[in-house]
C-alpha atoms as a PDB file:
ATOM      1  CA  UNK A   1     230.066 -96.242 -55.698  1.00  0.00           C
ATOM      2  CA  UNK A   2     226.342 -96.024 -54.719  1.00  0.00           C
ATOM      3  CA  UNK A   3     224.050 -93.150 -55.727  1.00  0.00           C
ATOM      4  CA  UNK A   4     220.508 -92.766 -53.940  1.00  0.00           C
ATOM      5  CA  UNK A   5     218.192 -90.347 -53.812  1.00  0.00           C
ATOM      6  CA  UNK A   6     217.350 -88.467 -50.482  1.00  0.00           C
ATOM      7  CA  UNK A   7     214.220 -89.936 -49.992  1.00  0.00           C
ATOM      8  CA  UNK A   8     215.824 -93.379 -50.253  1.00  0.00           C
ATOM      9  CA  UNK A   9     218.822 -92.277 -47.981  1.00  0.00           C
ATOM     10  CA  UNK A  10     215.979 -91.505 -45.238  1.00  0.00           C
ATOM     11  CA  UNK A  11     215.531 -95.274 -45.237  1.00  0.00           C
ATOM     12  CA  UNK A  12     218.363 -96.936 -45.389  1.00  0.00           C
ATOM     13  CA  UNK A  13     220.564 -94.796 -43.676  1.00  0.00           C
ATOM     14  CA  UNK A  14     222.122 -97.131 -41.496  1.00  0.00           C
ATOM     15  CA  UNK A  15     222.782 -99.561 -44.180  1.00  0.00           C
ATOM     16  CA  UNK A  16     224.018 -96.468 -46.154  1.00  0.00           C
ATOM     17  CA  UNK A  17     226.465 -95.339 -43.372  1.00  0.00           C
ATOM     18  CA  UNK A  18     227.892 -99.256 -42.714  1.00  0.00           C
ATOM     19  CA  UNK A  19     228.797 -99.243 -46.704  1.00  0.00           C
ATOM     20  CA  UNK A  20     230.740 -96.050 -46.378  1.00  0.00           C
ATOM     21  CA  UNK A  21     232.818 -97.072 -42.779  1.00  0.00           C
ATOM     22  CA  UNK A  22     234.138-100.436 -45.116  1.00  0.00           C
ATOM     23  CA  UNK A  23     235.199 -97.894 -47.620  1.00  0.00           C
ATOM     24  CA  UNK A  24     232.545 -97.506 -50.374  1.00  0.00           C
ATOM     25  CA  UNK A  25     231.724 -94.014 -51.880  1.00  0.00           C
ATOM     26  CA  UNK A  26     227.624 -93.405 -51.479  1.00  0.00           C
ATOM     27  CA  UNK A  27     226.608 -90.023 -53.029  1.00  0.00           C
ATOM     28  CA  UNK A  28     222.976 -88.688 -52.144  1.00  0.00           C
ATOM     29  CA  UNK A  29     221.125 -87.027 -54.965  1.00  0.00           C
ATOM     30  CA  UNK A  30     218.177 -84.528 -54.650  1.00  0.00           C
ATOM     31  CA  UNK A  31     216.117 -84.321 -58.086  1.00  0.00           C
ATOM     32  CA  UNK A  32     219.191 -86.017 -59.723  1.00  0.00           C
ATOM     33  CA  UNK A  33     221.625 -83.740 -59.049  1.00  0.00           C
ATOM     34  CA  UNK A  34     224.510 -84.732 -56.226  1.00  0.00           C
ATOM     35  CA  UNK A  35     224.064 -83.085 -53.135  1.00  0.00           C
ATOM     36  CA  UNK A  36     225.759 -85.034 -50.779  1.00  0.00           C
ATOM     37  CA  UNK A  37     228.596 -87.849 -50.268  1.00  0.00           C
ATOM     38  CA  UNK A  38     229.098 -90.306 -47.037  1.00  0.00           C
ATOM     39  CA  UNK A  39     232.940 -91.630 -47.115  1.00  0.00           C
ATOM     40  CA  UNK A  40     234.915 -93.522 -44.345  1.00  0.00           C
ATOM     41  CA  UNK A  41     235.670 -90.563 -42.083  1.00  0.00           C
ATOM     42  CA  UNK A  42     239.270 -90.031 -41.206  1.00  0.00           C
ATOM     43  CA  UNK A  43     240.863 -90.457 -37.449  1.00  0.00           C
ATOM     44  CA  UNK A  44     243.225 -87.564 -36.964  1.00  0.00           C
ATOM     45  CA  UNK A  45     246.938 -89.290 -36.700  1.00  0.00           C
ATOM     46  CA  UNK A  46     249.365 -87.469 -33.704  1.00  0.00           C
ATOM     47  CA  UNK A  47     252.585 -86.598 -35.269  1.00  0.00           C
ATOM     48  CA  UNK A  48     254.879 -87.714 -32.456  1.00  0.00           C
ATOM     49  CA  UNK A  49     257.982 -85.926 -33.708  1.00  0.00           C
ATOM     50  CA  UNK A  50     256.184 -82.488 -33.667  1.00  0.00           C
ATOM     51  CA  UNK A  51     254.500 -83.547 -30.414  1.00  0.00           C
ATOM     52  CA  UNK A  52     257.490 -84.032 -29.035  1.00  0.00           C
ATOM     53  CA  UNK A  53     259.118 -81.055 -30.415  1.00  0.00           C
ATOM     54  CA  UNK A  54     256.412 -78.859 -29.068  1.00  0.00           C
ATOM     55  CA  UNK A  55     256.594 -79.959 -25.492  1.00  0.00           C
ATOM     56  CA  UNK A  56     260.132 -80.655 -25.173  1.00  0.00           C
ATOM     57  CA  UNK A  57     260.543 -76.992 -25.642  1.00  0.00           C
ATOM     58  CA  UNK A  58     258.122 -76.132 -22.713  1.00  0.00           C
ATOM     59  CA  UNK A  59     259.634 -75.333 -19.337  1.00  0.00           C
ATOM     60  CA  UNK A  60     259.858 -77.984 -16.799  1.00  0.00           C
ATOM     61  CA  UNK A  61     256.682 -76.961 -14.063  1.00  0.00           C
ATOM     62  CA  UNK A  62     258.611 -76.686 -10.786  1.00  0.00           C
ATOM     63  CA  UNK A  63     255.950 -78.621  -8.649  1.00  0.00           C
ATOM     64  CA  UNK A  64     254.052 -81.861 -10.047  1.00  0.00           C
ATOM     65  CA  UNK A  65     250.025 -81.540 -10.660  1.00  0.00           C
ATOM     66  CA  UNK A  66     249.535 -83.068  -7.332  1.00  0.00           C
ATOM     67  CA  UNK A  67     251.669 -80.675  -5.374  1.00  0.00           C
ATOM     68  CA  UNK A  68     250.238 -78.140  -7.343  1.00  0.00           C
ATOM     69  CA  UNK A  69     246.576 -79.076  -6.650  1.00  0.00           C
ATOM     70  CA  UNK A  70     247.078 -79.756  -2.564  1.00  0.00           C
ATOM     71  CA  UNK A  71     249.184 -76.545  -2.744  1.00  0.00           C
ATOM     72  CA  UNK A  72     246.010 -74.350  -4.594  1.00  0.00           C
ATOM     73  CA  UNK A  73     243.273 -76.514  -1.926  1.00  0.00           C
ATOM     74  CA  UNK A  74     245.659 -75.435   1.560  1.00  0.00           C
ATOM     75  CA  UNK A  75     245.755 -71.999   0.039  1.00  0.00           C
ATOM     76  CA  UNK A  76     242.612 -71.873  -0.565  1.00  0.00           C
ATOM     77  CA  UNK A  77     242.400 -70.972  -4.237  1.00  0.00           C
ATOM     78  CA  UNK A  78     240.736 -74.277  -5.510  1.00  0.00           C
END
């Protein structure tokens, strides 16, 4: 865990930012008090099961997209 002042953070951002995506804690201070904190950012994870369980209780479309699509163009609502 890192702690830099703003004005220091200005400059090394980008070597800031690479030591918080491996993991390390870097907290940005303004007149020595915290103000800020760069951390590995987290990727949303898709819960499959409730994925699943949300869709599988839509209703079947009657028509696929590209029926559906040609349909809308020939009618000409597209």
């Amino acid at each position: 865990m890192e702690t830099v002042t703003i004005a220091n953070a200005k400059t090394r951002l980008s070597e800031l930012v690479e030591r918080a995506a491996a993991g390390e804690t870097v907290f940005i201070t303004r007149r020595g008090r915290p103000v800020a904190r760069l951390v590995l950012a987290e990727t949303p994870r898709i819960d499959v099961p409730a994925l699943r369980a949300v869709t599988g209780a839509m209703p079947r479309q009657s028509e696929s997209a590209g029926e559906f699509v040609r349909r809308m163009r020939d009618e000409g609502r597209y």
